[in-house]
PDB file of N, CA and C in Angstrom:
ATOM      1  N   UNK A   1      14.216  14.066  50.315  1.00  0.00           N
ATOM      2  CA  UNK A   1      14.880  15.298  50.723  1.00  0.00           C
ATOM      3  C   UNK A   1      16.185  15.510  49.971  1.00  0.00           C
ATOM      4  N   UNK A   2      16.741  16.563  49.863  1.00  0.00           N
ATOM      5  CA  UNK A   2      17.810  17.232  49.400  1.00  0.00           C
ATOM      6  C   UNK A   2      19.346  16.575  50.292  1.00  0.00           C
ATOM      7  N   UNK A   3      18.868  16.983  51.155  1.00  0.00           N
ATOM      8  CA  UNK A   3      20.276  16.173  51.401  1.00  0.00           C
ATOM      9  C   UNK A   3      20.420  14.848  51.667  1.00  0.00           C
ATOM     10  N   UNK A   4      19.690  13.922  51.540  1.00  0.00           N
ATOM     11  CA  UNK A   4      19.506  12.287  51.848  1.00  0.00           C
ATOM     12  C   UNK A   4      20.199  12.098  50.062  1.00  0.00           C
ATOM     13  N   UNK A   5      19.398  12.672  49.017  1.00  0.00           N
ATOM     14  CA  UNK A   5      19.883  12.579  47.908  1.00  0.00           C
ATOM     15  C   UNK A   5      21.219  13.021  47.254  1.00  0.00           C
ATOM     16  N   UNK A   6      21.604  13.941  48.497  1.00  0.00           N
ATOM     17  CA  UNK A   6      22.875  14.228  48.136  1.00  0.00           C
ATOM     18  C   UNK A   6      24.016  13.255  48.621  1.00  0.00           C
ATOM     19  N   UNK A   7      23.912  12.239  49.825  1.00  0.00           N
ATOM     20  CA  UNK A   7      24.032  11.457  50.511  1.00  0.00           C
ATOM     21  C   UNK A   7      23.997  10.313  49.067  1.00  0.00           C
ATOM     22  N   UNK A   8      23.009   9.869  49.038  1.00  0.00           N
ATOM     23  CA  UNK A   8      22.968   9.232  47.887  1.00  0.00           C
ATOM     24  C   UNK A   8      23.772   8.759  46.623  1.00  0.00           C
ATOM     25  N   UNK A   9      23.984  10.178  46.110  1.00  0.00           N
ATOM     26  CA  UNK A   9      24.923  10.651  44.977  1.00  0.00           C
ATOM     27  C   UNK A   9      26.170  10.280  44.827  1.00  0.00           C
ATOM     28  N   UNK A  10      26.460  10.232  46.665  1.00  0.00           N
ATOM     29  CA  UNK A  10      28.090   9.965  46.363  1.00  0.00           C
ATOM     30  C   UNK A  10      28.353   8.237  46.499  1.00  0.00           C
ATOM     31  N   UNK A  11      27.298   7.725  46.332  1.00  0.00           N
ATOM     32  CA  UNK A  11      27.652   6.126  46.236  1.00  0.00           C
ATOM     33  C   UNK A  11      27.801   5.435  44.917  1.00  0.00           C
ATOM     34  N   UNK A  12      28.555   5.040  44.357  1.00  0.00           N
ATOM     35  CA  UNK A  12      28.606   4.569  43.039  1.00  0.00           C
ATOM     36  C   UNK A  12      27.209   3.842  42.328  1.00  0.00           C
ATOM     37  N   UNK A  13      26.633   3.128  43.041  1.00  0.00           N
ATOM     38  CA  UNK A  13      25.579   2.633  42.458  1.00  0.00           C
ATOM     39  C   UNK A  13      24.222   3.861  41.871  1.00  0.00           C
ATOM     40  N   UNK A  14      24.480   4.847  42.603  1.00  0.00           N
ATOM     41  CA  UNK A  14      23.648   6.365  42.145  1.00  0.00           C
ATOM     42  C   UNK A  14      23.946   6.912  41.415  1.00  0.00           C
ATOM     43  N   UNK A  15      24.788   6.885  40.899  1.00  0.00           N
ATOM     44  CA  UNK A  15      25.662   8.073  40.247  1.00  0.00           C
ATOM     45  C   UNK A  15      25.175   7.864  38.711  1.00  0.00           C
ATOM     46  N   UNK A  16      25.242   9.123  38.333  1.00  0.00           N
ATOM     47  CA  UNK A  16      24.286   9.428  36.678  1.00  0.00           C
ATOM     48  C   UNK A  16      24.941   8.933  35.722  1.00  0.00           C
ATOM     49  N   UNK A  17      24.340   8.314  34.393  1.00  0.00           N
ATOM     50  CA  UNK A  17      25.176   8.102  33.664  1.00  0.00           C
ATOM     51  C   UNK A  17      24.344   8.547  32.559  1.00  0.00           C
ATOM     52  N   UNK A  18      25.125   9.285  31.576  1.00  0.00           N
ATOM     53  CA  UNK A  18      24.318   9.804  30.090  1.00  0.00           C
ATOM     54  C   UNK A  18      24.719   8.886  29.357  1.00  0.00           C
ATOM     55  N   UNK A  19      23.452   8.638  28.293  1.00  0.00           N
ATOM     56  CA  UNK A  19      23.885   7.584  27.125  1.00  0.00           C
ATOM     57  C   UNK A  19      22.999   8.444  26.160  1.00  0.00           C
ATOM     58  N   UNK A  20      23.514   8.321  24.868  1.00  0.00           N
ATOM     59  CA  UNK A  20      22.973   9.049  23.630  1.00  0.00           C
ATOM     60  C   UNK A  20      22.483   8.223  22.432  1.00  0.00           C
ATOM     61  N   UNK A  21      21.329   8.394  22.077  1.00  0.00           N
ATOM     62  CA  UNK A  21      20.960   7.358  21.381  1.00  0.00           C
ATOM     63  C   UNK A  21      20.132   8.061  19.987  1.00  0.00           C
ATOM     64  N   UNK A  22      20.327   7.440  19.040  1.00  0.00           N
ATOM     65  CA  UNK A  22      19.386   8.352  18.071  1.00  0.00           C
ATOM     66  C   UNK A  22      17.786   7.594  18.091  1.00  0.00           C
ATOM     67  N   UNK A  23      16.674   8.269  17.260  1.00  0.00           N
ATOM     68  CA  UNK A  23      16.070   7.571  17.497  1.00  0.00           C
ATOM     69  C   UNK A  23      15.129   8.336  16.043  1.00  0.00           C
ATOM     70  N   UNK A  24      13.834   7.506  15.930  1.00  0.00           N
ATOM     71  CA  UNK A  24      13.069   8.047  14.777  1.00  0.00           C
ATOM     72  C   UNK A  24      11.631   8.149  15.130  1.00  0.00           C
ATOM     73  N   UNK A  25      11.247   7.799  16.258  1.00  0.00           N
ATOM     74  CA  UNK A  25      10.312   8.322  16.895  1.00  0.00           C
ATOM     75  C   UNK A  25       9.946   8.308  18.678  1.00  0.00           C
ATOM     76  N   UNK A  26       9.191   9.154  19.003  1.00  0.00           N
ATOM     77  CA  UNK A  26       9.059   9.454  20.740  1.00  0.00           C
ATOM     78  C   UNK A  26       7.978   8.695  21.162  1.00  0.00           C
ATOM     79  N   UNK A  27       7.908   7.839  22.000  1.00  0.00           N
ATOM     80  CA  UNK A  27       6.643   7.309  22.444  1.00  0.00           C
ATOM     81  C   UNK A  27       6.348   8.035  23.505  1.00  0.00           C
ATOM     82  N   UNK A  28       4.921   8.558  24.160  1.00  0.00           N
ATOM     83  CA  UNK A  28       4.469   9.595  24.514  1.00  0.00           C
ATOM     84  C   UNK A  28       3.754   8.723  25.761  1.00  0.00           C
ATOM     85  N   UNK A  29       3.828   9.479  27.060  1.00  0.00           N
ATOM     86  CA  UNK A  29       2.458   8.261  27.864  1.00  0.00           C
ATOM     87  C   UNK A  29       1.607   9.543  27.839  1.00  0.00           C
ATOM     88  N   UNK A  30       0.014   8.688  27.959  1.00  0.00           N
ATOM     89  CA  UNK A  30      -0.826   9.929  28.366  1.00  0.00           C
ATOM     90  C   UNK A  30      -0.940   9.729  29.898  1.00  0.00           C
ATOM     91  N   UNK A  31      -2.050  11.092  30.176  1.00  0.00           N
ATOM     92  CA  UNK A  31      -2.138  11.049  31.664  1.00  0.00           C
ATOM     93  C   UNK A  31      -3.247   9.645  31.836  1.00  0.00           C
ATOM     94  N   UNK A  32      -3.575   9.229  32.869  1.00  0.00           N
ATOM     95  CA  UNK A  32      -4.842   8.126  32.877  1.00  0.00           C
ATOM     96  C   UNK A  32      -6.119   8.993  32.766  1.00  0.00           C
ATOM     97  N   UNK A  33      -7.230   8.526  32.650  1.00  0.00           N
ATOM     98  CA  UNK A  33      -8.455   8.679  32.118  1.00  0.00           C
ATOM     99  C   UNK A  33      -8.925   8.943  33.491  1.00  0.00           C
ATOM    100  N   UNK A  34     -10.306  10.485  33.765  1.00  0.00           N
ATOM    101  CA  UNK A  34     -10.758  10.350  34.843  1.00  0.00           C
ATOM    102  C   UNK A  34     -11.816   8.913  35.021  1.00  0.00           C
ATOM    103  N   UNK A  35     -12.233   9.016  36.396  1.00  0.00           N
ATOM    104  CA  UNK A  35     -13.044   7.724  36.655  1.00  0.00           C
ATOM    105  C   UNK A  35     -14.526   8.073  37.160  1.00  0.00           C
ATOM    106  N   UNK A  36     -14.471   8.996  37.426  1.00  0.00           N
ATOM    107  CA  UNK A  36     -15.645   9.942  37.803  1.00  0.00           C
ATOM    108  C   UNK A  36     -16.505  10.953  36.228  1.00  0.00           C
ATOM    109  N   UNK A  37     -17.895  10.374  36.614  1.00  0.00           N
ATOM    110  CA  UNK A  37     -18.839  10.841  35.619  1.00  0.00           C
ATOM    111  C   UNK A  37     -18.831  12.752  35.850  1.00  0.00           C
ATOM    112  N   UNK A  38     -19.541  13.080  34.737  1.00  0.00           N
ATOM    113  CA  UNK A  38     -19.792  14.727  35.360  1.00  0.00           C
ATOM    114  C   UNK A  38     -21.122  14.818  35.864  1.00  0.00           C
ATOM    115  N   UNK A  39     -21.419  16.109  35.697  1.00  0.00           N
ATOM    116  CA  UNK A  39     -22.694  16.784  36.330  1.00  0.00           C
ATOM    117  C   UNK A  39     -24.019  16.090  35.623  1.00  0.00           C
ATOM    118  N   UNK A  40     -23.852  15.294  34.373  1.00  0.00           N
ATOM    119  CA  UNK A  40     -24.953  14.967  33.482  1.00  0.00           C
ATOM    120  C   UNK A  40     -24.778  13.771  33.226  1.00  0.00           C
ATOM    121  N   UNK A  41     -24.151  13.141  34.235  1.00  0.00           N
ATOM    122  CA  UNK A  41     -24.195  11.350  34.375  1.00  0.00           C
ATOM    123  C   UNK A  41     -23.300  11.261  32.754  1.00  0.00           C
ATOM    124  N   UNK A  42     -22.426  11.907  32.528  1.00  0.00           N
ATOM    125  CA  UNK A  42     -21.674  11.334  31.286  1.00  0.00           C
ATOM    126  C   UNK A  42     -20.355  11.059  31.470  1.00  0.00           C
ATOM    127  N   UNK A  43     -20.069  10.580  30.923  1.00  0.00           N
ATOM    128  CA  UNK A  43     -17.998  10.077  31.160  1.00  0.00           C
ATOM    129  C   UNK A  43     -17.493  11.451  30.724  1.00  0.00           C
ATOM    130  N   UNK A  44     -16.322  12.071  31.052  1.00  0.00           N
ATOM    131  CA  UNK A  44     -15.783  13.452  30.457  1.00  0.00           C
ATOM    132  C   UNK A  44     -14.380  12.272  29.832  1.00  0.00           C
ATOM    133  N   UNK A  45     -14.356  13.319  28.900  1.00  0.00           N
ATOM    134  CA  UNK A  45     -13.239  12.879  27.714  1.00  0.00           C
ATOM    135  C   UNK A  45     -12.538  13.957  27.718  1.00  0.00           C
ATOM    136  N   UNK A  46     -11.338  13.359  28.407  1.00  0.00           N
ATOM    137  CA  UNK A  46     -10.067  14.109  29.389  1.00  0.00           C
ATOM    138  C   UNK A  46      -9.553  14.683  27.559  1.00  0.00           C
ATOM    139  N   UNK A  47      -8.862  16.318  27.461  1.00  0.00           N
ATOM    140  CA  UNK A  47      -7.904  16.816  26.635  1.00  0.00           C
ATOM    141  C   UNK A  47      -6.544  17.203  26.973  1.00  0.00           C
ATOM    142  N   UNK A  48      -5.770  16.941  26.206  1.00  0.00           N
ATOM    143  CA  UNK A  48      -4.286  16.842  27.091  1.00  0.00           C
ATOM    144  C   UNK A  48      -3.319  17.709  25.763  1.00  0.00           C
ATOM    145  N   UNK A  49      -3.113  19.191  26.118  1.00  0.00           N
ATOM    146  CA  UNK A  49      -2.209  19.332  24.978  1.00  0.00           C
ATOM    147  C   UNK A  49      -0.796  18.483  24.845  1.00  0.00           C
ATOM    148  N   UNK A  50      -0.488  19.097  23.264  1.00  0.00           N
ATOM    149  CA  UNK A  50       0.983  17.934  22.772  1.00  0.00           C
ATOM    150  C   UNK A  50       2.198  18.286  23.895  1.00  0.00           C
ATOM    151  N   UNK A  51       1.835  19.750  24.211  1.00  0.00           N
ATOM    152  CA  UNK A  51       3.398  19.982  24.968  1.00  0.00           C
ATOM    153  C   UNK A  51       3.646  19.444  25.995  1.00  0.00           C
ATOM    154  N   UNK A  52       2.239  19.469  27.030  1.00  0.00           N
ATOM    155  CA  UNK A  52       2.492  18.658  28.110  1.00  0.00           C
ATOM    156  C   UNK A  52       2.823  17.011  28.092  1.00  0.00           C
ATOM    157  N   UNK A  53       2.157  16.178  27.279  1.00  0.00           N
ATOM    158  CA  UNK A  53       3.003  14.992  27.317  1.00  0.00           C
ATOM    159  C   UNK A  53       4.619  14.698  26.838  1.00  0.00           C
ATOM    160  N   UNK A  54       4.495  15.840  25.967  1.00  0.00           N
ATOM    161  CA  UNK A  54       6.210  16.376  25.487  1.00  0.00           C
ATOM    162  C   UNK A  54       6.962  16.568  26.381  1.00  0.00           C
ATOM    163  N   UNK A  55       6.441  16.877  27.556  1.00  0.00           N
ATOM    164  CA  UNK A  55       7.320  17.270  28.649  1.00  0.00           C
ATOM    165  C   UNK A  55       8.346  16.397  29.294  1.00  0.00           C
ATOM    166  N   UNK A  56       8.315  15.477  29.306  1.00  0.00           N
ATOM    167  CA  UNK A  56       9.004  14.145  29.421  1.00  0.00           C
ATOM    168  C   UNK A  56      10.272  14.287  29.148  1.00  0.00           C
ATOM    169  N   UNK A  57      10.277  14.966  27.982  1.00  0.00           N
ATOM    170  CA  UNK A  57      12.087  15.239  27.237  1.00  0.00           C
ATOM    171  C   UNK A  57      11.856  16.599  27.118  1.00  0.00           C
ATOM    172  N   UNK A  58      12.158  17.298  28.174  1.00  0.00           N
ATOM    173  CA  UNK A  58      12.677  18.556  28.744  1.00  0.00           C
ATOM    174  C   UNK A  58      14.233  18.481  29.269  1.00  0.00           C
ATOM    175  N   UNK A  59      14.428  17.216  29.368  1.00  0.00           N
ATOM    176  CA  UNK A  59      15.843  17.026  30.754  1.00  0.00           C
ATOM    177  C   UNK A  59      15.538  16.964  32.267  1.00  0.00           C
ATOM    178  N   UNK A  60      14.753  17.988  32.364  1.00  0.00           N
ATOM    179  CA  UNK A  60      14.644  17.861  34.004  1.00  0.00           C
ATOM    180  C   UNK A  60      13.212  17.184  34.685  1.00  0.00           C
ATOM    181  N   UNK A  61      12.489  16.900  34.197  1.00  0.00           N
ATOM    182  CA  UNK A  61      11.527  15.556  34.679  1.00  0.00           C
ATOM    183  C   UNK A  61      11.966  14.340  34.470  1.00  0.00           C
ATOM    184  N   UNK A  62      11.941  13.778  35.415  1.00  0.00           N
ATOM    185  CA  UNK A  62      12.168  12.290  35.893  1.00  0.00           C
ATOM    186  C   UNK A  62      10.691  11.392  35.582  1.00  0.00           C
ATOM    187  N   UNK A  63      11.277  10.229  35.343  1.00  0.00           N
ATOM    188  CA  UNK A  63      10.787   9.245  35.552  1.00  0.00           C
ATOM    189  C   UNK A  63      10.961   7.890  35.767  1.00  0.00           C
ATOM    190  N   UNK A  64       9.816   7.584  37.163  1.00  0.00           N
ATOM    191  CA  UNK A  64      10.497   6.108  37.813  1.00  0.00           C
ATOM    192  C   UNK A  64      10.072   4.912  36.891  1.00  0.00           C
ATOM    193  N   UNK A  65      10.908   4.228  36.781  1.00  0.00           N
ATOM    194  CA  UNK A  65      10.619   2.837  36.217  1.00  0.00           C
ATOM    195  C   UNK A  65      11.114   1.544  36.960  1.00  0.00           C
ATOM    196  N   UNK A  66      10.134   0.388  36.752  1.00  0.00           N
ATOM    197  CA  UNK A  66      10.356  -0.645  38.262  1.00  0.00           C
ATOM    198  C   UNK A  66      10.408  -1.482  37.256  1.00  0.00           C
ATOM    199  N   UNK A  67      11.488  -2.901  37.501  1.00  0.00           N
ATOM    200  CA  UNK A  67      11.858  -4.057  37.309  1.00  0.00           C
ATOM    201  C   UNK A  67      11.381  -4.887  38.066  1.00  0.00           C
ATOM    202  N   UNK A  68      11.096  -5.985  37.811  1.00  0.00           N
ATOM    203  CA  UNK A  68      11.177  -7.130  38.970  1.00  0.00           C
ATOM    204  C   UNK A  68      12.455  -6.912  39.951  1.00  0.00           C
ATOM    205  N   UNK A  69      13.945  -6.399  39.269  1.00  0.00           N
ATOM    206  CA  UNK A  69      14.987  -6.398  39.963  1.00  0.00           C
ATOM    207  C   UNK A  69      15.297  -5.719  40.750  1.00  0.00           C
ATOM    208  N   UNK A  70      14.661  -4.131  40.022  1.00  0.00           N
ATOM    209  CA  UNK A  70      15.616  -2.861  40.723  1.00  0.00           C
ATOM    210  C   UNK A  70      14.558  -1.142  40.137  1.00  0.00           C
ATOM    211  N   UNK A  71      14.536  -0.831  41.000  1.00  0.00           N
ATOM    212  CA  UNK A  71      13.943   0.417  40.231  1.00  0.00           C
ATOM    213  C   UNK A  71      14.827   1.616  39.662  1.00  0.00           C
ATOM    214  N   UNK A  72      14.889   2.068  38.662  1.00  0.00           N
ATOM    215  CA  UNK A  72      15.666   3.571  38.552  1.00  0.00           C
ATOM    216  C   UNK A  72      14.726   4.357  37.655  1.00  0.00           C
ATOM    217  N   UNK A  73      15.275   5.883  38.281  1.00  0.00           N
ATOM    218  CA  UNK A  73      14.620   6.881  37.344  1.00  0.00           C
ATOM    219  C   UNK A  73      15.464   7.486  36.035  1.00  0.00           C
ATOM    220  N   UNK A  74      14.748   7.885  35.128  1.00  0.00           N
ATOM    221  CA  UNK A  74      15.742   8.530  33.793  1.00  0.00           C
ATOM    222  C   UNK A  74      14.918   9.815  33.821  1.00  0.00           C
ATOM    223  N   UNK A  75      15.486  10.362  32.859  1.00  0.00           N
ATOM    224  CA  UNK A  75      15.588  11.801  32.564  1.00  0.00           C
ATOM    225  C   UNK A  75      16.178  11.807  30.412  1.00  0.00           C
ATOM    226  N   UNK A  76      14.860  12.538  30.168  1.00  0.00           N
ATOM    227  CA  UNK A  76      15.106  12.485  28.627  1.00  0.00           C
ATOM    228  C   UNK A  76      15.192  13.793  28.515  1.00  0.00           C
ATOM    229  N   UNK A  77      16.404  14.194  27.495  1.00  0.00           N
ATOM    230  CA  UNK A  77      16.572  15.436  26.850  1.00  0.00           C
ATOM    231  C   UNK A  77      16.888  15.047  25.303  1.00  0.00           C
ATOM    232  N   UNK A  78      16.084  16.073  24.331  1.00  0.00           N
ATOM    233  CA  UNK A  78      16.340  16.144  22.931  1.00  0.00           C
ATOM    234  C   UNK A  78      17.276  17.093  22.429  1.00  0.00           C
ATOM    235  N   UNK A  79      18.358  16.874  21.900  1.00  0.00           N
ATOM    236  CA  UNK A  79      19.352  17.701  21.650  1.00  0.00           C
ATOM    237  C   UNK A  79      19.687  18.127  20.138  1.00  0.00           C
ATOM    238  N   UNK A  80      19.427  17.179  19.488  1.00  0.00           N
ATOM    239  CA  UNK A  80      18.662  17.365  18.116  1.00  0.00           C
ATOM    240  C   UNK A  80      17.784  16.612  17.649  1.00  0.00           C
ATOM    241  N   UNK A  81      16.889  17.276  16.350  1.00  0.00           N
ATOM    242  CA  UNK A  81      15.752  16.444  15.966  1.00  0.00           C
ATOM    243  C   UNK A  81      15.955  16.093  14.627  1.00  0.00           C
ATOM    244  N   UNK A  82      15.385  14.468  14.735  1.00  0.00           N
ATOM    245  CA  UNK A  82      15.878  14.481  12.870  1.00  0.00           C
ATOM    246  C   UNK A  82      14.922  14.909  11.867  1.00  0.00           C
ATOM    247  N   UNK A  83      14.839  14.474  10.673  1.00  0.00           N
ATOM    248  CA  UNK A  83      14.030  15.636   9.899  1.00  0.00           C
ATOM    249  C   UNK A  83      12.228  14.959   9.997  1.00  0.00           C
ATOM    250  N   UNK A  84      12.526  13.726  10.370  1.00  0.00           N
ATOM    251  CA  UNK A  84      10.852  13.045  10.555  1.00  0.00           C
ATOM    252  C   UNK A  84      10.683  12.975  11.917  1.00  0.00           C
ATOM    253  N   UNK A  85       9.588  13.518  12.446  1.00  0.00           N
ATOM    254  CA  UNK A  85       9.515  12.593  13.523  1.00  0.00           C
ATOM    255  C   UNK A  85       8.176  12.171  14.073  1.00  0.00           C
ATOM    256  N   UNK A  86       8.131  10.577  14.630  1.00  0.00           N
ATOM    257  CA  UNK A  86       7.060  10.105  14.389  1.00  0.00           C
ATOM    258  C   UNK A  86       6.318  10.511  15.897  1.00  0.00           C
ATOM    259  N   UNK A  87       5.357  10.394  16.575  1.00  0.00           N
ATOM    260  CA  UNK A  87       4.762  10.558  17.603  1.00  0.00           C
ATOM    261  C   UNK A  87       4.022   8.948  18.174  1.00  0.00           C
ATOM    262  N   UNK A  88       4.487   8.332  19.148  1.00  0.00           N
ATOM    263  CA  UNK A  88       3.693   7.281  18.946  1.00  0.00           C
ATOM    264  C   UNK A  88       2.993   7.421  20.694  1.00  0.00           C
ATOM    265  N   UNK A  89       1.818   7.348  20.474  1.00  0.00           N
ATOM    266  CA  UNK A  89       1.094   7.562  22.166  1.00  0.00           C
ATOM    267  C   UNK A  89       0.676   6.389  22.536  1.00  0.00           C
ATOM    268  N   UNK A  90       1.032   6.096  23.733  1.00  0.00           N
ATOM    269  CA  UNK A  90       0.656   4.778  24.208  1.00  0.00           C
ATOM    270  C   UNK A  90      -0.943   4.969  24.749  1.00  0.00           C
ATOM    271  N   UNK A  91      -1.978   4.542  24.455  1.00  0.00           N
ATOM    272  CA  UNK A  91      -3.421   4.468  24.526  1.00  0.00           C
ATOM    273  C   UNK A  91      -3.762   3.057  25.339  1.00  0.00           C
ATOM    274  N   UNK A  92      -3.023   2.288  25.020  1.00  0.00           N
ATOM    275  CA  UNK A  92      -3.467   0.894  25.490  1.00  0.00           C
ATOM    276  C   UNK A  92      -2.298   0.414  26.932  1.00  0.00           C
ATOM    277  N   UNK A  93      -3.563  -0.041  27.716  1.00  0.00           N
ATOM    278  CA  UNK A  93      -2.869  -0.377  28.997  1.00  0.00           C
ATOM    279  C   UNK A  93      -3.044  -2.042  28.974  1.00  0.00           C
ATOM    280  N   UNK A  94      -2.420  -2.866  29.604  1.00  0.00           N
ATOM    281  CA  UNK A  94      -2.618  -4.172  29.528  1.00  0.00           C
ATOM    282  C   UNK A  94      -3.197  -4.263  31.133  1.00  0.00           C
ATOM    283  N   UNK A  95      -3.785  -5.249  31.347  1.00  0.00           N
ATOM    284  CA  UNK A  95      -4.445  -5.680  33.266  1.00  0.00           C
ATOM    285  C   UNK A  95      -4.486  -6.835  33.166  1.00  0.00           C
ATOM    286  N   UNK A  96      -4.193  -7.441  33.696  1.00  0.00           N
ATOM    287  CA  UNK A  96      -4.011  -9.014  34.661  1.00  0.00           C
ATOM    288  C   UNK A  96      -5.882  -9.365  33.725  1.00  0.00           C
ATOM    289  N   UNK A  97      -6.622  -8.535  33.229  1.00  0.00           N
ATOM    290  CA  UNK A  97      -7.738  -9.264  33.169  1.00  0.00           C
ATOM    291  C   UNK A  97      -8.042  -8.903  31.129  1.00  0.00           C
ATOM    292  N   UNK A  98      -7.868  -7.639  31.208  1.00  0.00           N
ATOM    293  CA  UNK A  98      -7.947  -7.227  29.656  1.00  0.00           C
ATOM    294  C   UNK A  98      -7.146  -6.362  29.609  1.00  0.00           C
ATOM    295  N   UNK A  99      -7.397  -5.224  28.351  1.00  0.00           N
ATOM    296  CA  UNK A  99      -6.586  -4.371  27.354  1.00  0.00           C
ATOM    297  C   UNK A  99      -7.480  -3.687  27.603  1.00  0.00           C
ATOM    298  N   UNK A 100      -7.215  -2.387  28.017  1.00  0.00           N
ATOM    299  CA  UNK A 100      -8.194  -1.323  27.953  1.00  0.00           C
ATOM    300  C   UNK A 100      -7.691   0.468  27.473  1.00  0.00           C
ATOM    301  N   UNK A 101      -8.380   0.684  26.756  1.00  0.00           N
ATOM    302  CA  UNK A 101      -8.268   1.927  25.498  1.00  0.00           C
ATOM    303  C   UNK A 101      -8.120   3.217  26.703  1.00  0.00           C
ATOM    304  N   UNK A 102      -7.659   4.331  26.584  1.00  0.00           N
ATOM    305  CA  UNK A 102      -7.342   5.579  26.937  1.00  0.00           C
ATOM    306  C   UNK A 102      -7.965   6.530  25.909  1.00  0.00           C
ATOM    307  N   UNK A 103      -9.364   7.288  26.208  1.00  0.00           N
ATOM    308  CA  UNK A 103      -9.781   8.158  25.163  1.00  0.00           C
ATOM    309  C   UNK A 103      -9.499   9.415  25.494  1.00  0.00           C
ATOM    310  N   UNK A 104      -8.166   9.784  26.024  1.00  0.00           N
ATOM    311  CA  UNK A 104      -7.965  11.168  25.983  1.00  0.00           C
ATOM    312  C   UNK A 104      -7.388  11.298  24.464  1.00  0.00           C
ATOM    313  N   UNK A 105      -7.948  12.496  24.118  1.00  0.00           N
ATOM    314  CA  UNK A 105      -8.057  13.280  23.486  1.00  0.00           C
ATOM    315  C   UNK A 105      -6.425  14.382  23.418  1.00  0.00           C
ATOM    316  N   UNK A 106      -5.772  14.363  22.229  1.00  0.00           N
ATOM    317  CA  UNK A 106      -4.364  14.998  22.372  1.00  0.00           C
ATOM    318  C   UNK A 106      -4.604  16.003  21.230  1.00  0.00           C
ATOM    319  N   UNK A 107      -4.171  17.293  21.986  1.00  0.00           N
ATOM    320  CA  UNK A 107      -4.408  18.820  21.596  1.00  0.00           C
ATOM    321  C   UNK A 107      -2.949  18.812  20.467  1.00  0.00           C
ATOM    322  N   UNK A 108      -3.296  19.106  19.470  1.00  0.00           N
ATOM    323  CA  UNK A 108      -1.789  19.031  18.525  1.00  0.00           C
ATOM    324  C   UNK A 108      -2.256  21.251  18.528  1.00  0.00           C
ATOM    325  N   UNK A 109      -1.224  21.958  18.215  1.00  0.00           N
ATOM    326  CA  UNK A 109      -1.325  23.264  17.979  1.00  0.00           C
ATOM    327  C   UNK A 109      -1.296  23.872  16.557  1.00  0.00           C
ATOM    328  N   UNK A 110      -1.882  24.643  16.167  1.00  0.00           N
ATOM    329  CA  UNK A 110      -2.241  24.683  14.605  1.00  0.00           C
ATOM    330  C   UNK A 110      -0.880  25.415  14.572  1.00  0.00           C
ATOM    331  N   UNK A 111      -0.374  26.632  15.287  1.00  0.00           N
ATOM    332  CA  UNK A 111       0.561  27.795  14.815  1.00  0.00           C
ATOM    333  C   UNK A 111       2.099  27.109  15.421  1.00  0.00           C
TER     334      UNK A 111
END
């Protein structure tokens, strides 16, 4: 809620801190893979345009990340871009048992 977080805010350990960092490429997560077959007993091979995983570094989407220690969320904004930039998508998940591949499919835009 809105005001529990506002509650929140005013405790030092909450409180935002910006750090600026350059960088030379974005690592991207995809969404996970459905798990459910379709209508013709086949796996569907999920498509995900570029903007939506781009979305990440808008500024205003969050995301939680957990430590063994402590959890916090960040917030990425791009403020300038340098003249390369690389795209790197994370495809591979690790499990307590194997490594397993992500075949979504990423929509790049021709125009």
């Amino acid at each position: 809620p809105a005001e529990e977080k506002a509650q929140l805010l005013q405790n030092s350990e909450y409180q935002e801190r910006m750090v600026e960092s350059t960088f030379l490429y974005l690592t991207l997560d995809l969404p996970t893979a459905p798990l459910y077959k379709d209508e013709k007993e086949q796996l569907i091979i999920p498509q995900v345009p570029l903007f939506s995983i781009l979305a990440k570094f808008n500024g205003s989407t969050e995301k939680e990340y957990k430590t063994y220690k402590e959890n916090f969320l960040k917030r990425f904004q791009l403020t300038r871009l340098p003249p390369y930039l690389i795209f790197c998508i994370k495809r591979f998940t690790k499990n307590n048992f194997f490594v397993e591949k992500n075949p979504t499919i990423v929509n790049f835009p021709i125009t």
